[in-house]
N, C-alpha and C. Protein backbone atom coordinates (compact mmCIF):
# COMPACT_ATOMS: atom_id res chain seq x y z
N UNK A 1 -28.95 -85.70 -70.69
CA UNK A 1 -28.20 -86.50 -71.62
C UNK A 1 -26.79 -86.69 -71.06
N UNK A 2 -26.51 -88.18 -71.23
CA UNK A 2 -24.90 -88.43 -70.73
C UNK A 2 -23.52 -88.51 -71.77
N UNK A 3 -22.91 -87.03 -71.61
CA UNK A 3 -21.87 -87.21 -72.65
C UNK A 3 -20.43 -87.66 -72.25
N UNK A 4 -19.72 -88.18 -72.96
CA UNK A 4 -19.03 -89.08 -73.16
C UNK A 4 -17.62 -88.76 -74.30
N UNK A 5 -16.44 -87.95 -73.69
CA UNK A 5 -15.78 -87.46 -74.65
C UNK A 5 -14.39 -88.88 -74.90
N UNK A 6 -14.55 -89.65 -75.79
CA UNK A 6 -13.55 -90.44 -76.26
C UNK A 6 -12.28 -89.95 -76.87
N UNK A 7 -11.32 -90.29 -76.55
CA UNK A 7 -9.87 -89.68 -76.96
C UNK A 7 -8.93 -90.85 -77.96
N UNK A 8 -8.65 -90.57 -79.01
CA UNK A 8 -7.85 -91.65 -79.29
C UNK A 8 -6.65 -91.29 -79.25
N UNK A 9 -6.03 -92.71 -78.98
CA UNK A 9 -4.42 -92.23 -79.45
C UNK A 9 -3.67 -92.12 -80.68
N UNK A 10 -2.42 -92.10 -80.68
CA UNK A 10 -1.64 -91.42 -81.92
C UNK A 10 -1.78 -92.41 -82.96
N UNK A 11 -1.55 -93.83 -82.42
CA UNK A 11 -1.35 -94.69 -83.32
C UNK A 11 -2.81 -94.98 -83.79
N UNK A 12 -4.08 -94.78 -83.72
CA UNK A 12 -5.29 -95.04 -83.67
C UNK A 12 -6.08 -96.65 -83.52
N UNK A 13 -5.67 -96.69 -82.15
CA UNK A 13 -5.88 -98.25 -81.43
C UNK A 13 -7.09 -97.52 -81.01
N UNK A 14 -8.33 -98.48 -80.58
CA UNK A 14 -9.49 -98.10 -79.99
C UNK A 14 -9.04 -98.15 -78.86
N UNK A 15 -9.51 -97.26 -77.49
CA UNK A 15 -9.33 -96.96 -75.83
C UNK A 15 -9.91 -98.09 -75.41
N UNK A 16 -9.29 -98.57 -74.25
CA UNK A 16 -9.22 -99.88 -73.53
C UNK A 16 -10.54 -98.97 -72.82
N UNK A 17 -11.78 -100.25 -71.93
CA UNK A 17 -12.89 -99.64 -71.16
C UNK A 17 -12.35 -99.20 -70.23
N UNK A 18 -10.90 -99.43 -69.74
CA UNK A 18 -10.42 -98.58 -68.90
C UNK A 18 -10.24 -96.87 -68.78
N UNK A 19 -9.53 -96.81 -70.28
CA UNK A 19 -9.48 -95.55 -70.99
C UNK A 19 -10.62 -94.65 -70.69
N UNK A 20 -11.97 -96.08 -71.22
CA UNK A 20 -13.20 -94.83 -71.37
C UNK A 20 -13.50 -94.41 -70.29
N UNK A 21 -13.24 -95.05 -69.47
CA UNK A 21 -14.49 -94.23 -68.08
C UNK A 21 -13.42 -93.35 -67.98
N UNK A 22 -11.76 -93.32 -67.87
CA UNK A 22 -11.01 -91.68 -67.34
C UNK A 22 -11.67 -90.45 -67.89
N UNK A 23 -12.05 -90.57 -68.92
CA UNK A 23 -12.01 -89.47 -69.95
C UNK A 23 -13.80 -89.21 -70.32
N UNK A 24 -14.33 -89.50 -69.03
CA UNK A 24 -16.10 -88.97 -68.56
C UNK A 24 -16.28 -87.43 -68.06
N UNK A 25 -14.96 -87.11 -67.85
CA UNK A 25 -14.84 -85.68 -67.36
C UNK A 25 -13.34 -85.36 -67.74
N UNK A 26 -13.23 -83.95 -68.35
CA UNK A 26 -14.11 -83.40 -68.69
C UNK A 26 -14.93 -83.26 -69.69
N UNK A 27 -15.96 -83.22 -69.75
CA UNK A 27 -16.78 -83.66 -70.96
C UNK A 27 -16.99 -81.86 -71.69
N UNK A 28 -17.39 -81.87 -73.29
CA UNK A 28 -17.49 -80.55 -73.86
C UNK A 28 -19.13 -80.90 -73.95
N UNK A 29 -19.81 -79.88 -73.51
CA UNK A 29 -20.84 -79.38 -73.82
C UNK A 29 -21.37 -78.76 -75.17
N UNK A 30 -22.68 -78.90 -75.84
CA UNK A 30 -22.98 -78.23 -76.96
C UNK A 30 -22.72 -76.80 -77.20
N UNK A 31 -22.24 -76.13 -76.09
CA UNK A 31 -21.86 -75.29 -76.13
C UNK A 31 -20.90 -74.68 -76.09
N UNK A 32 -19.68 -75.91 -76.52
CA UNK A 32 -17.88 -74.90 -76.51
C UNK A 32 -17.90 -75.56 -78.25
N UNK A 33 -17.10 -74.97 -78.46
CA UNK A 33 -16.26 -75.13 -80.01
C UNK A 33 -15.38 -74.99 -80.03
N UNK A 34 -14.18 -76.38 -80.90
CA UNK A 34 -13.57 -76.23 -80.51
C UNK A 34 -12.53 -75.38 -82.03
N UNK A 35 -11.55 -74.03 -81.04
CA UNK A 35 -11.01 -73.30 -81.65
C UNK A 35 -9.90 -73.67 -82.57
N UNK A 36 -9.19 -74.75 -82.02
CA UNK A 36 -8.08 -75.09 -82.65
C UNK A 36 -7.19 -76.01 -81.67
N UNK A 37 -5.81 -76.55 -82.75
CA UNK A 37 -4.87 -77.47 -81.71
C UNK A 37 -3.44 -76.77 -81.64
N UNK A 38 -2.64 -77.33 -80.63
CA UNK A 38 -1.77 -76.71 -80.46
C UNK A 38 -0.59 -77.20 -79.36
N UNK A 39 0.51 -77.21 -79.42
CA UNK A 39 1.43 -77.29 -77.59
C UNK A 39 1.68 -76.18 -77.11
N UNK A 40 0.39 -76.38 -76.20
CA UNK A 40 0.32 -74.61 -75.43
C UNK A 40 1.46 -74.22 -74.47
N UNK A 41 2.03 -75.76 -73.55
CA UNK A 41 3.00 -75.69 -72.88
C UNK A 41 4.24 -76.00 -73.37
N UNK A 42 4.41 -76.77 -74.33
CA UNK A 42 5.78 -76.44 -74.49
C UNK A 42 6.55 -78.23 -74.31
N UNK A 43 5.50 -79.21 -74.06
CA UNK A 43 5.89 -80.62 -73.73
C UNK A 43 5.84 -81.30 -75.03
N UNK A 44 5.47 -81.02 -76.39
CA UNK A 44 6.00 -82.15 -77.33
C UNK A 44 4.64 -82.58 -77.59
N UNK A 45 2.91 -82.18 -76.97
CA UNK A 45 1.79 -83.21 -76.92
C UNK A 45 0.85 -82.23 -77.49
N UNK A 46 0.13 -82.50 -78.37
CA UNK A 46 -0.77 -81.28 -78.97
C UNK A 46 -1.64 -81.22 -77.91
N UNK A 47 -2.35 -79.88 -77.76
CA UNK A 47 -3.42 -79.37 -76.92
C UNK A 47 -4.39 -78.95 -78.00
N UNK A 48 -5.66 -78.79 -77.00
CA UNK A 48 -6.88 -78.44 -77.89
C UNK A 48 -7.35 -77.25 -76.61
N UNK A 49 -7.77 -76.34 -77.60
CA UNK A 49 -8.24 -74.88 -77.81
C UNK A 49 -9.41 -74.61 -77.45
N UNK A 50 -10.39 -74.40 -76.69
CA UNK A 50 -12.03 -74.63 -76.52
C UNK A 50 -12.63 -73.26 -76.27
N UNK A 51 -13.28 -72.87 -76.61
CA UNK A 51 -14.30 -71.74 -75.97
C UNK A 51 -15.75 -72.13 -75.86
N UNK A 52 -16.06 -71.77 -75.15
CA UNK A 52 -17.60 -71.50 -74.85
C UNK A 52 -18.52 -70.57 -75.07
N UNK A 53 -19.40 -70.82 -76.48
CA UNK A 53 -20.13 -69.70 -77.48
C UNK A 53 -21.19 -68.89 -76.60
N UNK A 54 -21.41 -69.61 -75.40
CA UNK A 54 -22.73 -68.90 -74.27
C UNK A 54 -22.01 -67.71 -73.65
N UNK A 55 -20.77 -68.13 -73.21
CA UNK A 55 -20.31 -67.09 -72.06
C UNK A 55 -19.16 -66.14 -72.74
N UNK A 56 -18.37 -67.09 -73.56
CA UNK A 56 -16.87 -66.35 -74.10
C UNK A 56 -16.04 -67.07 -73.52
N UNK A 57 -15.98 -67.40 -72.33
CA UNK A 57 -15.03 -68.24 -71.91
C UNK A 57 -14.00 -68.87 -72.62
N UNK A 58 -13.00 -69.23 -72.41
CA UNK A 58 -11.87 -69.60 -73.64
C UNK A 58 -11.13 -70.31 -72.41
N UNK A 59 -10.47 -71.69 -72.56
CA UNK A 59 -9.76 -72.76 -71.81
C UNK A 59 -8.56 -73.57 -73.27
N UNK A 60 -8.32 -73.96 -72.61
CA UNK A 60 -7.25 -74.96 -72.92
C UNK A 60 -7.29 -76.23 -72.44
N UNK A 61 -7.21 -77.18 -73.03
CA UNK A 61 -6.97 -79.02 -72.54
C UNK A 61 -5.93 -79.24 -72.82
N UNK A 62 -5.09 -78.92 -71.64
CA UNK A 62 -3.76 -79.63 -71.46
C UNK A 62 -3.63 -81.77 -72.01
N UNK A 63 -3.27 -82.33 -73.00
CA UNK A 63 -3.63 -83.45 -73.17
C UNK A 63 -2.27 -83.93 -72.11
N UNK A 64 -2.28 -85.59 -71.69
CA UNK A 64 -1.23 -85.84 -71.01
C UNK A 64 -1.44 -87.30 -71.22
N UNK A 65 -1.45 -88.23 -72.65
CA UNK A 65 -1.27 -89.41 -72.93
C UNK A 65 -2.74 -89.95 -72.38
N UNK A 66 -2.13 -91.00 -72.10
CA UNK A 66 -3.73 -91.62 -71.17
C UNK A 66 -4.53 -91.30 -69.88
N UNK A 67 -3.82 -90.06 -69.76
CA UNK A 67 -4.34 -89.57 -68.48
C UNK A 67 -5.45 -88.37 -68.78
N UNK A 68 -6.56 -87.81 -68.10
CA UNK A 68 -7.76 -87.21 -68.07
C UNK A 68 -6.80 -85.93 -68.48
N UNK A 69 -7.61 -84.73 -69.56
CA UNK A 69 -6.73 -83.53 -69.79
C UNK A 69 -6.54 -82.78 -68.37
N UNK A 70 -6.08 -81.73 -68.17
CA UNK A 70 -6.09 -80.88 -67.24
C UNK A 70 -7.03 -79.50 -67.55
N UNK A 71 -7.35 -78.57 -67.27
CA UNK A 71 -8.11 -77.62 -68.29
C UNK A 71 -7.30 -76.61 -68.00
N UNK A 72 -7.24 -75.42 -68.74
CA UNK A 72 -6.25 -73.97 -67.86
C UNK A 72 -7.52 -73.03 -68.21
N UNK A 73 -7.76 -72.37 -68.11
CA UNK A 73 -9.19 -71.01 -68.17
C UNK A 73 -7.74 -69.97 -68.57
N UNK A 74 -8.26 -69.36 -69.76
CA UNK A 74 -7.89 -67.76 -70.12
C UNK A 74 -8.40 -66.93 -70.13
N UNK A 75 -9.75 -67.11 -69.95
CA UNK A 75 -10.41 -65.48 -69.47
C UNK A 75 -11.63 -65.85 -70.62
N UNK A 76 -12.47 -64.37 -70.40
CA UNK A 76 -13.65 -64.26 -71.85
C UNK A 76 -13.23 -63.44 -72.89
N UNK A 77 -13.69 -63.97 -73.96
CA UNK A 77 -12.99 -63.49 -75.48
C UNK A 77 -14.85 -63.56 -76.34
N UNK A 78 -14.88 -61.94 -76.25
CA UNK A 78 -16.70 -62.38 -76.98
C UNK A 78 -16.81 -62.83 -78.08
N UNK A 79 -17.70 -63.72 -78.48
CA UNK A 79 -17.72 -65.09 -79.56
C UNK A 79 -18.51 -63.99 -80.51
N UNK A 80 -19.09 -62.99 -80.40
CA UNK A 80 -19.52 -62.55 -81.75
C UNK A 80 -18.33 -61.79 -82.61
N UNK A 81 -17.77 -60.98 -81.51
CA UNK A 81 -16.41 -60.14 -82.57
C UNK A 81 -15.20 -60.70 -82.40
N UNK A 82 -14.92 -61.72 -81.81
CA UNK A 82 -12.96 -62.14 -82.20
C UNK A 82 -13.24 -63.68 -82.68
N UNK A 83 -11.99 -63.67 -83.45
CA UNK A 83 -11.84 -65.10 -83.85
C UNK A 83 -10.87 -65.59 -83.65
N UNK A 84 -10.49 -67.00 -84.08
CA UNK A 84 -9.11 -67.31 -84.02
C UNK A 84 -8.65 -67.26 -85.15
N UNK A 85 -7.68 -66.22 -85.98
CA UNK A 85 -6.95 -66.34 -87.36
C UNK A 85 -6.25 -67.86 -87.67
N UNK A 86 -5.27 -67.67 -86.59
CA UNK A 86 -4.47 -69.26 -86.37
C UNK A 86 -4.23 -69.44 -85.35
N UNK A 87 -3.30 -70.58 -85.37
CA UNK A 87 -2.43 -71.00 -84.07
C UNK A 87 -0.95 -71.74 -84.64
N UNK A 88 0.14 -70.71 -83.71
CA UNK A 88 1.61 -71.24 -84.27
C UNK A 88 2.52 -70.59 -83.03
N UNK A 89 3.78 -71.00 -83.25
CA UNK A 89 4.87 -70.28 -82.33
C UNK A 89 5.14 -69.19 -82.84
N UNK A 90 4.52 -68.11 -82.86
CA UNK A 90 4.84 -66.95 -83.27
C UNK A 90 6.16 -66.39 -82.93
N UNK A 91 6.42 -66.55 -82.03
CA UNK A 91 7.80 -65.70 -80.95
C UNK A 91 9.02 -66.73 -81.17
N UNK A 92 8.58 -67.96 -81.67
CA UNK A 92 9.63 -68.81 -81.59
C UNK A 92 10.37 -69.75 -79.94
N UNK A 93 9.67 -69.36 -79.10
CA UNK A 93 9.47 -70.10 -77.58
C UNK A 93 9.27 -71.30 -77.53
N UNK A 94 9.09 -72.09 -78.35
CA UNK A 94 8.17 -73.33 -78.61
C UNK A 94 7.03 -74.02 -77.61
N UNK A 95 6.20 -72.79 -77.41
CA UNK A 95 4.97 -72.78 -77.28
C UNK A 95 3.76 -72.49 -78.55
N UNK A 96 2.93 -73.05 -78.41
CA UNK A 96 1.74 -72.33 -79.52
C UNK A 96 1.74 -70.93 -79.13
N UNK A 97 1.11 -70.03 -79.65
CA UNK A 97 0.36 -68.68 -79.66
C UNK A 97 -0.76 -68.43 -80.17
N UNK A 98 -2.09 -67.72 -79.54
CA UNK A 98 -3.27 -67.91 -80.45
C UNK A 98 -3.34 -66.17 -81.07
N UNK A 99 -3.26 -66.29 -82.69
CA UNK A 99 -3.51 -64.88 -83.29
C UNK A 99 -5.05 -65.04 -83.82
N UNK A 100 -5.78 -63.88 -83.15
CA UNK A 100 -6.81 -62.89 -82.82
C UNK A 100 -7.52 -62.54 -83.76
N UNK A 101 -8.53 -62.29 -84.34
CA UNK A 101 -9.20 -61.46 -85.08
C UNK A 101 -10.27 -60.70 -84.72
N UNK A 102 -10.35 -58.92 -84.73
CA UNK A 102 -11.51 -58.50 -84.31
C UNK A 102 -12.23 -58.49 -85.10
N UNK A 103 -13.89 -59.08 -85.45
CA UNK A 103 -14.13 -59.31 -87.05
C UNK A 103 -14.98 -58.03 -87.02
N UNK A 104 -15.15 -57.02 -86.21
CA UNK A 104 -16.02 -55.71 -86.69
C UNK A 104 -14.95 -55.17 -86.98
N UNK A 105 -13.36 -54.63 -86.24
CA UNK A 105 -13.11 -53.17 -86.83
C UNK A 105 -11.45 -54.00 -87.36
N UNK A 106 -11.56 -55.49 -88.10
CA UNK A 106 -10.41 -55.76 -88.50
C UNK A 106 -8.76 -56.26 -87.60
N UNK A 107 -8.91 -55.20 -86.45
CA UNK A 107 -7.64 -55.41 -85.25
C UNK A 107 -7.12 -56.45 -85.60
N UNK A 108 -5.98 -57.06 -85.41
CA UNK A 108 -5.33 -58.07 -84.89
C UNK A 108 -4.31 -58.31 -83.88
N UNK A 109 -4.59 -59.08 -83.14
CA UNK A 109 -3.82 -59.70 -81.76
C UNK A 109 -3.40 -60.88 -81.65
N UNK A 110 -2.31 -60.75 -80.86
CA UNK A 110 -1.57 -62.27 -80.87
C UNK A 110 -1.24 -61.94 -79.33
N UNK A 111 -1.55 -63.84 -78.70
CA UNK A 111 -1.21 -63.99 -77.45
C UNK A 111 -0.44 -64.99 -77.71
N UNK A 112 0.52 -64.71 -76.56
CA UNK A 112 1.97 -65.21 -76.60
C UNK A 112 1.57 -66.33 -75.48
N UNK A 113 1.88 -67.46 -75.48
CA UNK A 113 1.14 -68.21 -74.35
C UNK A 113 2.82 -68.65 -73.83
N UNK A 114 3.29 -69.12 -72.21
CA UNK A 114 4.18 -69.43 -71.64
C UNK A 114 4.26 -70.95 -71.32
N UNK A 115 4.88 -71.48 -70.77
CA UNK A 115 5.43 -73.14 -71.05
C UNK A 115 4.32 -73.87 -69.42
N UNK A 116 3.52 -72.80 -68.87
CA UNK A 116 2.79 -73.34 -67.87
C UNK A 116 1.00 -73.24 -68.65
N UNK A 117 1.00 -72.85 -69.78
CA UNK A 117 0.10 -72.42 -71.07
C UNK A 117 -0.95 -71.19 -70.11
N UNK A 118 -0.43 -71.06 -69.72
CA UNK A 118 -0.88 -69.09 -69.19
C UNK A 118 -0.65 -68.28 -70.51
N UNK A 119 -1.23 -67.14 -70.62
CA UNK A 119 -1.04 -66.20 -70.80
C UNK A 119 0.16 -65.50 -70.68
N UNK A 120 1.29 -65.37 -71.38
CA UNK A 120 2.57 -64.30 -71.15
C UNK A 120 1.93 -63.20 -71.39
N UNK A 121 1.66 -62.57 -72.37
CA UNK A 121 1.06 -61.08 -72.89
C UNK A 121 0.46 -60.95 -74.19
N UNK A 122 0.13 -59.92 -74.54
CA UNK A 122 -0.99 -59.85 -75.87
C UNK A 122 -0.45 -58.81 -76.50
N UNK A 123 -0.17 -58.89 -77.61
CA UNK A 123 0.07 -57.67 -79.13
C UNK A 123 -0.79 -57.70 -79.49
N UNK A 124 -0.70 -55.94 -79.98
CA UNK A 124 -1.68 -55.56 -80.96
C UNK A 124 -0.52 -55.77 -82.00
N UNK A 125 -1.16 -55.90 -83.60
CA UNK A 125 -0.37 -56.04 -84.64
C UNK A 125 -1.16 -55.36 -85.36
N UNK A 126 -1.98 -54.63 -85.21
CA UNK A 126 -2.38 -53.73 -85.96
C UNK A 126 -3.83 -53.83 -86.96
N UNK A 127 -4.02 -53.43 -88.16
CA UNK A 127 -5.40 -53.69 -89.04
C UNK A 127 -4.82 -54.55 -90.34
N UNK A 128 -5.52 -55.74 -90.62
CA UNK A 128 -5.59 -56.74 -91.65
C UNK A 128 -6.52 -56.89 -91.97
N UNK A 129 -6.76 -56.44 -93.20
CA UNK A 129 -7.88 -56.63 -94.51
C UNK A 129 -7.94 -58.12 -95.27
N UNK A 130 -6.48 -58.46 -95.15
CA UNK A 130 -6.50 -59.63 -95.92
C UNK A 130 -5.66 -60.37 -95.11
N UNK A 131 -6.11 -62.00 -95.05
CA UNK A 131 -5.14 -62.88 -94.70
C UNK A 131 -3.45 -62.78 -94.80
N UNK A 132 -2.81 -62.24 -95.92
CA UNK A 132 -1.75 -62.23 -96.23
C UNK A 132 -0.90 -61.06 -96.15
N UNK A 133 -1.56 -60.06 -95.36
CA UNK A 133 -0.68 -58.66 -95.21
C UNK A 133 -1.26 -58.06 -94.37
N UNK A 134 -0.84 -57.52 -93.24
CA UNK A 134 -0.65 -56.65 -92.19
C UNK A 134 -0.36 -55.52 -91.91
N UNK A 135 -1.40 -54.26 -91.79
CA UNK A 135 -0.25 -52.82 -91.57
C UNK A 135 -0.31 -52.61 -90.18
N UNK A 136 0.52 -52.21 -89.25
CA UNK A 136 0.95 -51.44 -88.57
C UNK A 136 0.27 -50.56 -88.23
C-alpha cells in the first residue's frame, strides 16, 4: 500500500501538486501514533511527537514550512508502561518538554528537550496519583 502523508498549512489553503509529492517521505506507518505537538527546537513552528507502538521508538518531525520535516530519533520509550502526560516549556527555555508517565508504578518524568530538539536531560518528579498533584 502507497502512503501519502499531506500537510496543510496555517492558513488552510489545499497543497499545490508540488507540495504533494515533497511530503511522500516521510511517510507514518500504521504503526507510530502520534504523541503530541510541540516547538521542540525553539524556532516559533509547531513539531509533532511520533512513536512507534512495534518497537518504542520515539522521534520528532522537525516541521520547516513547505519543506519535507526533518526527523530527530530519541531513543525507545516502551509503549505498554510510559505515556505522554503532556507537552509544555516546563523549564521555561522556550522549547517544548515531554512529561512522562510510568502507568504501572505511577513515576513521573520530564524531559527537558534543547533548541537542536535533542534531549538535554530527564527528571524524576516523583509519584502522581492524580493529574493535579505531585509528591516528591
Amino acid at each position: 500500500m502507497r502512503q501519502i502523508a499531506l500537510i496543510w498549512n496555517a492558513a488552510g489553503h489545499r497543497p499545490t501538486r508540488l507540495q504533494r509529492r515533497r511530503y511522500r517521505r516521510p511517510v507514518v506507518s500504521e504503526y507510530h501514533e502520534r504523541l503530541g505537538i510541540g516547538d521542540f527546537n525553539g524556532d516559533g513552528i509547531k513539531d509533532i511527537l511520533w512513536q512507534n507502538t512495534t518497537s518504542g521508538n520515539v522521534s520528532i518531525w522537525l516541521m520547516n514550512g513547505a519543506n519535507a520535516p526533518t526527523t530527530v530519533g530519541l531513543g525507545v520509550v516502551p509503549t505498554a508502561t510510559y505515556a505522554v502526560l503532556g507537552i509544555g516549556d516546563f523549564n521555561g527555555d522556550g522549547t517544548s518538554d515531554i512529561l512522562w508517565q510510568n502507568t504501572t508504578n505511577s513515576n513521573v518524568s520530564v524531559w527537558l528537550m534543547n533548541t537542536s530538539a535533542g534531549l538535554a536531560s530527564v527528571s524524576g518528579l516523583g509519584v502522581c496519583r492524580a493529574i493535579s498533584c505531585c509528591e516528591p
